[in-house]
N, C-alpha and C. Protein backbone atom coordinates (compact mmCIF):
# COMPACT_ATOMS: atom_id res chain seq x y z
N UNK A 1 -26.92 6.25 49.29
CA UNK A 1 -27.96 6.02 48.32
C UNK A 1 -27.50 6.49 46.95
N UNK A 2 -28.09 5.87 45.77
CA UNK A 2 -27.80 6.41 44.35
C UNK A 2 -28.18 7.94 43.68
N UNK A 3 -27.53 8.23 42.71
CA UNK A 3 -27.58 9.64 42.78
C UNK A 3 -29.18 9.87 42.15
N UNK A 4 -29.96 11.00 42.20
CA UNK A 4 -30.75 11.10 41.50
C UNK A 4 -30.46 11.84 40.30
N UNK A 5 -31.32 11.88 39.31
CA UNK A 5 -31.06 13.18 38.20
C UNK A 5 -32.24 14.02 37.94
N UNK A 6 -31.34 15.05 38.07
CA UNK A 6 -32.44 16.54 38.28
C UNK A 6 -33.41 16.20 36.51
N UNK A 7 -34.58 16.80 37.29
CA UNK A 7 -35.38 17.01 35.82
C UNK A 7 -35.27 17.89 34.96
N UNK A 8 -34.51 18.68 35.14
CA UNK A 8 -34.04 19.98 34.47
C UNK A 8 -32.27 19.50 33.45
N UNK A 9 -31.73 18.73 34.23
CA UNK A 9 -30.45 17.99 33.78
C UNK A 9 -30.53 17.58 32.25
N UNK A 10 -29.84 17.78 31.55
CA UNK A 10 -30.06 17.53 29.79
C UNK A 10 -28.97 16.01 29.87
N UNK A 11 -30.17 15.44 29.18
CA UNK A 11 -29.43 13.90 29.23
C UNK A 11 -28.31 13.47 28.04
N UNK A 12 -27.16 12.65 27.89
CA UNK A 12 -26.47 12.56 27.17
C UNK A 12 -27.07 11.49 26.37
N UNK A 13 -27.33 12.33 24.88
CA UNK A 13 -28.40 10.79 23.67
C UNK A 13 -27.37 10.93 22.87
N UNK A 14 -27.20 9.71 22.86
CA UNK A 14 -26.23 9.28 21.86
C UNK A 14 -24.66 9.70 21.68
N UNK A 15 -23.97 9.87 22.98
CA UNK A 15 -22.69 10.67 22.75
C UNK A 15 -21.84 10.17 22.37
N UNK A 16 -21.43 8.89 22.85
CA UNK A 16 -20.74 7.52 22.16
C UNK A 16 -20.82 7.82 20.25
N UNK A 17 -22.20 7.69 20.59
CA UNK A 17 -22.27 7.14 19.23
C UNK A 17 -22.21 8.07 17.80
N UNK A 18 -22.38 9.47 18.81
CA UNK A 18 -22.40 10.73 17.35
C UNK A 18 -20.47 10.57 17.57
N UNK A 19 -19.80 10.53 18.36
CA UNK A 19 -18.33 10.17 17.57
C UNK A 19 -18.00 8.52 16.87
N UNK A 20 -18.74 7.71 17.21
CA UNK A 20 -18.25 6.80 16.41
C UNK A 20 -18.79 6.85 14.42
N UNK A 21 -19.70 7.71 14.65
CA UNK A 21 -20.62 8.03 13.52
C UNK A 21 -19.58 8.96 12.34
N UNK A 22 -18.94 10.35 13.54
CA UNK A 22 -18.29 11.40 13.14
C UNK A 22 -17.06 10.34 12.61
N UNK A 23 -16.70 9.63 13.15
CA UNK A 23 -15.51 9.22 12.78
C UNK A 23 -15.69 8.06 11.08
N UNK A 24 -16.68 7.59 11.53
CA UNK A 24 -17.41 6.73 10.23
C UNK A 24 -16.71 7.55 8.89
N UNK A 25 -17.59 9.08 9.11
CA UNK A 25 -17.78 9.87 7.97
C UNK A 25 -16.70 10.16 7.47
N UNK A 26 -15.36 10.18 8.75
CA UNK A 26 -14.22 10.91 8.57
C UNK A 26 -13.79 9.98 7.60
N UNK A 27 -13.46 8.86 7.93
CA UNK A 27 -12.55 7.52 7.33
C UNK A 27 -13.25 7.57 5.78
N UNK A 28 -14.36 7.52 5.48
CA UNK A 28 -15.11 7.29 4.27
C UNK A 28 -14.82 8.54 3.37
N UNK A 29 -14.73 9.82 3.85
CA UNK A 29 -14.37 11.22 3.52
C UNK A 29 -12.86 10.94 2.47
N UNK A 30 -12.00 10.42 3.63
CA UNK A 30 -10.25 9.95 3.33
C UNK A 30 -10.58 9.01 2.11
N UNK A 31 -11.01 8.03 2.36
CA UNK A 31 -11.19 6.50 1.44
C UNK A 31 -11.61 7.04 0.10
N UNK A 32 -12.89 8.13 -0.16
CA UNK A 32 -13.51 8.55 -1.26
C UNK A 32 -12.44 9.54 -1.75
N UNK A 33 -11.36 10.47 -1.31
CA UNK A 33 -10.43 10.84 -1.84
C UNK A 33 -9.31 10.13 -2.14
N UNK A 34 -8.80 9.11 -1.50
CA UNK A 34 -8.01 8.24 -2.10
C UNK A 34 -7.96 7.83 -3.38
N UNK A 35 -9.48 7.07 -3.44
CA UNK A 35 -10.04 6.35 -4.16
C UNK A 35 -10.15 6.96 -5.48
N UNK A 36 -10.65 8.56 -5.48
CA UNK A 36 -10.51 9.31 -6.48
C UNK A 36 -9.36 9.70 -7.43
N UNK A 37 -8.53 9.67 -6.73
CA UNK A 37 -6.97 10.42 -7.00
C UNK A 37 -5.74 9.32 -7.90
N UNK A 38 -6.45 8.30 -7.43
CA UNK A 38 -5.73 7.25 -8.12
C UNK A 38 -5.84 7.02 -9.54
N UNK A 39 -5.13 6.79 -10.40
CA UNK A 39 -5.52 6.64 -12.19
C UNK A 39 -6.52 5.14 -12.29
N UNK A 40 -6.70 5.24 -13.27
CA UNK A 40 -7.38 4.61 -14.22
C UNK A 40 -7.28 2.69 -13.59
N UNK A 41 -8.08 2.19 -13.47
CA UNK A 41 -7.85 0.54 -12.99
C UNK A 41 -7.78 -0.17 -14.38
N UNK A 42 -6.75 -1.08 -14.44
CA UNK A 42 -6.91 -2.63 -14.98
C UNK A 42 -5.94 -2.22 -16.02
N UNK A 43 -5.22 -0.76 -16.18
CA UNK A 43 -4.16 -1.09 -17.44
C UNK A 43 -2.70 -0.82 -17.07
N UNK A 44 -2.15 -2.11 -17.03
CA UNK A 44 -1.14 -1.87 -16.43
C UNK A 44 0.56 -1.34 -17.31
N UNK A 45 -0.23 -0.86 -18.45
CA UNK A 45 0.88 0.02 -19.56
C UNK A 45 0.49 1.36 -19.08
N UNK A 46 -0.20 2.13 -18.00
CA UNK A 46 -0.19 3.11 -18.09
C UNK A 46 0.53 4.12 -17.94
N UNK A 47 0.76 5.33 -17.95
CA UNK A 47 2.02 6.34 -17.63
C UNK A 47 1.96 6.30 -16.01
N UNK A 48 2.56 5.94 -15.44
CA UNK A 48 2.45 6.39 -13.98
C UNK A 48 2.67 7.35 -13.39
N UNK A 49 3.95 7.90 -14.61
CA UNK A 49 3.92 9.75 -13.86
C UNK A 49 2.87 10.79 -14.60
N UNK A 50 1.94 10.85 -15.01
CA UNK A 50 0.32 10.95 -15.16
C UNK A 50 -0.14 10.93 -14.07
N UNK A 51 -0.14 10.20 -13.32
CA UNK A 51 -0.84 10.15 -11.68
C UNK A 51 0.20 9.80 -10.78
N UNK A 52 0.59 11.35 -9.73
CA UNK A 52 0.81 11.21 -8.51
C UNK A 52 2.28 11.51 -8.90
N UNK A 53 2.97 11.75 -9.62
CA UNK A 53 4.13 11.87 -10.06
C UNK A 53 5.23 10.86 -10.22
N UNK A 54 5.06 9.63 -9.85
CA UNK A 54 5.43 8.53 -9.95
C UNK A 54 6.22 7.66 -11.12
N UNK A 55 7.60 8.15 -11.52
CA UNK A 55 8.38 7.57 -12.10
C UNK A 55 8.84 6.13 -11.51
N UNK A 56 9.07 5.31 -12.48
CA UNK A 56 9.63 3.87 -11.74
C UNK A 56 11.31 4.02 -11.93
N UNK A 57 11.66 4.15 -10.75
CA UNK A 57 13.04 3.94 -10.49
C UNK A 57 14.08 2.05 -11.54
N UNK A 58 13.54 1.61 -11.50
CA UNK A 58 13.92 -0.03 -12.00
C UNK A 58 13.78 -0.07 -13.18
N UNK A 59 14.25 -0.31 -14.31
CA UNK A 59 13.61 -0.38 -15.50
C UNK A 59 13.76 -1.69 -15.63
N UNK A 60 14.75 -2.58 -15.08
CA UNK A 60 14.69 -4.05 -15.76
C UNK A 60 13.37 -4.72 -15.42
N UNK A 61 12.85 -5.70 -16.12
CA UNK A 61 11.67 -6.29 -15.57
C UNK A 61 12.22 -7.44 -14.71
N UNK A 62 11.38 -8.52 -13.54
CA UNK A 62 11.97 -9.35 -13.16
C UNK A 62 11.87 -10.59 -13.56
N UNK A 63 13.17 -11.59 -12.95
CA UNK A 63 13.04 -12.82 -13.65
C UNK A 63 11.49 -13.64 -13.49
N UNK A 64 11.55 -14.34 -14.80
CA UNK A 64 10.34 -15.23 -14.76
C UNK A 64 10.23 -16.48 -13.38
N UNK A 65 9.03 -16.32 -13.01
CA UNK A 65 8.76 -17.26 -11.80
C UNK A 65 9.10 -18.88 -11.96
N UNK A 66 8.96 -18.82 -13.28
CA UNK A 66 9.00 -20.36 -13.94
C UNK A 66 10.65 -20.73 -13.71
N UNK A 67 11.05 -20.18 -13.36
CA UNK A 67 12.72 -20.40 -13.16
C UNK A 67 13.31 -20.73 -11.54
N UNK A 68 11.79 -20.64 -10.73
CA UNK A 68 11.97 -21.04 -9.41
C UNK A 68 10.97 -21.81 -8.74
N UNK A 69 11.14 -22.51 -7.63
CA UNK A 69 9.96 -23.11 -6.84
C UNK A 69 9.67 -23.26 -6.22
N UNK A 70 8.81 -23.17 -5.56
CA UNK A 70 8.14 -23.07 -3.82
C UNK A 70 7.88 -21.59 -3.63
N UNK A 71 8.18 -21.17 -2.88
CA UNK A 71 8.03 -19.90 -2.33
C UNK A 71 9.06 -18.99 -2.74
N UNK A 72 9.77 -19.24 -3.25
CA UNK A 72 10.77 -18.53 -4.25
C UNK A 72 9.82 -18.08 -5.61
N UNK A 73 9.50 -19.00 -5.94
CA UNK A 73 8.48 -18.68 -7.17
C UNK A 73 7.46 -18.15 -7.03
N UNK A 74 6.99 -17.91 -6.23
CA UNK A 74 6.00 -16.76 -5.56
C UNK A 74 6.24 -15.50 -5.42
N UNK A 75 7.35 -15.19 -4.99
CA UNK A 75 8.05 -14.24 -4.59
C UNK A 75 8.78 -13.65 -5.75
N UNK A 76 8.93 -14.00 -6.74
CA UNK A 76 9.11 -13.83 -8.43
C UNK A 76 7.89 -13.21 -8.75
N UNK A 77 6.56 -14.03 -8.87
CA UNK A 77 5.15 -13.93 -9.18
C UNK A 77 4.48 -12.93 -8.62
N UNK A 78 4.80 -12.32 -7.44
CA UNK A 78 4.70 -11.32 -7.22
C UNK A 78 5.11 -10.09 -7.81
N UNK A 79 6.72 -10.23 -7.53
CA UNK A 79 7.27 -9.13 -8.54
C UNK A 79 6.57 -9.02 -9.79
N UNK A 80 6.76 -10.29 -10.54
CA UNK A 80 6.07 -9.88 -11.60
C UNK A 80 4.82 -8.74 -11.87
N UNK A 81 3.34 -9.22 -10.94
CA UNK A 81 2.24 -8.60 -11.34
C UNK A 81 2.64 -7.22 -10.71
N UNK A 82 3.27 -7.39 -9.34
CA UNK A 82 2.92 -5.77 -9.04
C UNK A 82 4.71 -4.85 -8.74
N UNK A 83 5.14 -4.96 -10.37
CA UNK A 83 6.36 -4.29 -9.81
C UNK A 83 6.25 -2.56 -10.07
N UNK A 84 5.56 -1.87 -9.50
CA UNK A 84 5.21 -0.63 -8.93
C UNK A 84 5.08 -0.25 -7.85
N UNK A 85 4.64 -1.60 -6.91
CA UNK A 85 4.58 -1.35 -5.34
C UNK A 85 6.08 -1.80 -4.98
N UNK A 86 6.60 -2.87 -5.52
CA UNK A 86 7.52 -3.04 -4.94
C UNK A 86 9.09 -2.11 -5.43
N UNK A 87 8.74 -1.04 -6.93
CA UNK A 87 9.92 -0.31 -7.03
C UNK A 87 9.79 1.03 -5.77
N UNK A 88 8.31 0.73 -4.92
CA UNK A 88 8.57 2.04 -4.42
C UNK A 88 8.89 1.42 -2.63
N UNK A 89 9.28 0.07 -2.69
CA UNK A 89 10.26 0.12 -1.30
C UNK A 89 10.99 -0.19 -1.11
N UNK A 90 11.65 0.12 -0.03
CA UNK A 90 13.37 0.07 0.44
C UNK A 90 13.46 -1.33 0.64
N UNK A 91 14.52 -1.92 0.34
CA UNK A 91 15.29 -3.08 0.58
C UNK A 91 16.12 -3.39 1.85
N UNK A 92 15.84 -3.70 2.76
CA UNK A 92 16.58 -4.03 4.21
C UNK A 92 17.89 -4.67 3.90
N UNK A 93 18.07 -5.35 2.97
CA UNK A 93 19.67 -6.04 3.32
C UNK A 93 20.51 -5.08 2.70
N UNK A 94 20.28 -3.39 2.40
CA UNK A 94 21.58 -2.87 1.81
C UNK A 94 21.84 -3.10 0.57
N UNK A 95 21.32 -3.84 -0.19
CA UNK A 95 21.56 -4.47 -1.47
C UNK A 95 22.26 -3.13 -2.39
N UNK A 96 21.68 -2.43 -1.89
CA UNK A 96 21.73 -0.71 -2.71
C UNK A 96 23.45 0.08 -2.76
N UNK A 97 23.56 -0.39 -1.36
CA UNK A 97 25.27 -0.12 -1.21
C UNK A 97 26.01 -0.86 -1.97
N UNK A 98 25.74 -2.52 -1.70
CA UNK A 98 27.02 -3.38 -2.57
C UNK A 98 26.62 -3.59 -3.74
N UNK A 99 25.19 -3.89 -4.40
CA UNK A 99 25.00 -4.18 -5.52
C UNK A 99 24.54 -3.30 -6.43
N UNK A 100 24.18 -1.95 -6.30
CA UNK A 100 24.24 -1.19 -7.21
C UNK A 100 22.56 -1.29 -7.51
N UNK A 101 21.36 -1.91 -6.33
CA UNK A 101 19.79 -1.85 -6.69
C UNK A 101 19.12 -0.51 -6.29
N UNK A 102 18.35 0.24 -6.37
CA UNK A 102 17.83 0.76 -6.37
C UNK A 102 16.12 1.02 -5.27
N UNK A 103 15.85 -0.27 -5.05
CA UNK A 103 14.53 -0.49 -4.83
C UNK A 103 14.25 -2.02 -4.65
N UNK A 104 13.48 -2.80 -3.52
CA UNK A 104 13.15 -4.00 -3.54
C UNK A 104 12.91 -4.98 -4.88
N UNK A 105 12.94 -4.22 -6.00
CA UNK A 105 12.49 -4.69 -7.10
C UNK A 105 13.37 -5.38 -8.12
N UNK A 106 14.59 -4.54 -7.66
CA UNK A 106 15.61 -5.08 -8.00
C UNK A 106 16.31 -6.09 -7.96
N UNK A 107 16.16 -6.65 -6.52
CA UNK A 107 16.68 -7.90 -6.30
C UNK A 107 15.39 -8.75 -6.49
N UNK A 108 14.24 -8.70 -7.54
CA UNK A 108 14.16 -9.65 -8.58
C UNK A 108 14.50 -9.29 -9.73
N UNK A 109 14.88 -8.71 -10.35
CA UNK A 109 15.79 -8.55 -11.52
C UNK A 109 16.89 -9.37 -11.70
N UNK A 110 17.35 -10.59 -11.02
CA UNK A 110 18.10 -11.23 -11.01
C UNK A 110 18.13 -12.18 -9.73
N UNK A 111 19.08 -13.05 -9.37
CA UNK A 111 18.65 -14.03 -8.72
C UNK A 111 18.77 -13.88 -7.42
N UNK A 112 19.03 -12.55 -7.10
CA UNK A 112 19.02 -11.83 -5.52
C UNK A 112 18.05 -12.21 -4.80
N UNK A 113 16.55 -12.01 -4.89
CA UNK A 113 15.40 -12.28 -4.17
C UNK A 113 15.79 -13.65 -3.70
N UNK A 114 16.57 -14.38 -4.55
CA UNK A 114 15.71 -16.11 -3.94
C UNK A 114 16.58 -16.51 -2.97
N UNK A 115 17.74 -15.48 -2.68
CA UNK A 115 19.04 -16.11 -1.73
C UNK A 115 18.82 -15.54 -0.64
């Protein structure tokens, strides 16, 4: 037969759900400090080592997109708007050993990216 439950037994309300709740708060806690810590939105002359200590390794800017096409030119157009995310990652083909780059950013600085 099925179990009974004592009347004295303290029932579980809501246990699921006070951790999915706790966890809610946690993520939103992280997100609202993120969110804080970051500089200023929409100017993209700003000092970057001002916030977060963030020098840009690359100084050349990259080639214009208009000089490629298809998905090559995208991949320019990218560099272009956001070359801050991309001076801060590593380059998988080594480029850094033989060509003297620094940062993914580099190989748009010249016609590296499109090959």
């Amino acid at each position: 037969m099925g179990k009974k439950k004592k009347e004295n037994e303290p029932r579980n309300k809501g246990g699921k759900a006070s951790f999915v709740i706790a966890g809610l708060l946690l993520a939103g806690l992280l997100a609202w400090g993120w969110i804080g810590s970051r500089g200023p939105a929409g100017d993209p002359n700003r000092d970057l080592a001002a916030f977060g200590g963030y020098v840009r390794r690359e100084t050349r800017k990259p080639l214009s997109p208009a000089l490629f096409v298809g998905q090559t030119a995208r991949a320019y157009q990218v560099a272009w708007e956001i070359p801050e995310i991309l001076d801060q990652l590593y380059c998988y083909c080594e480029c850094d050993k033989h060509m003297g780059h620094v940062s993914l950013l580099s190989c748009f600085t010249d016609n590296h990216g499109a090959t």
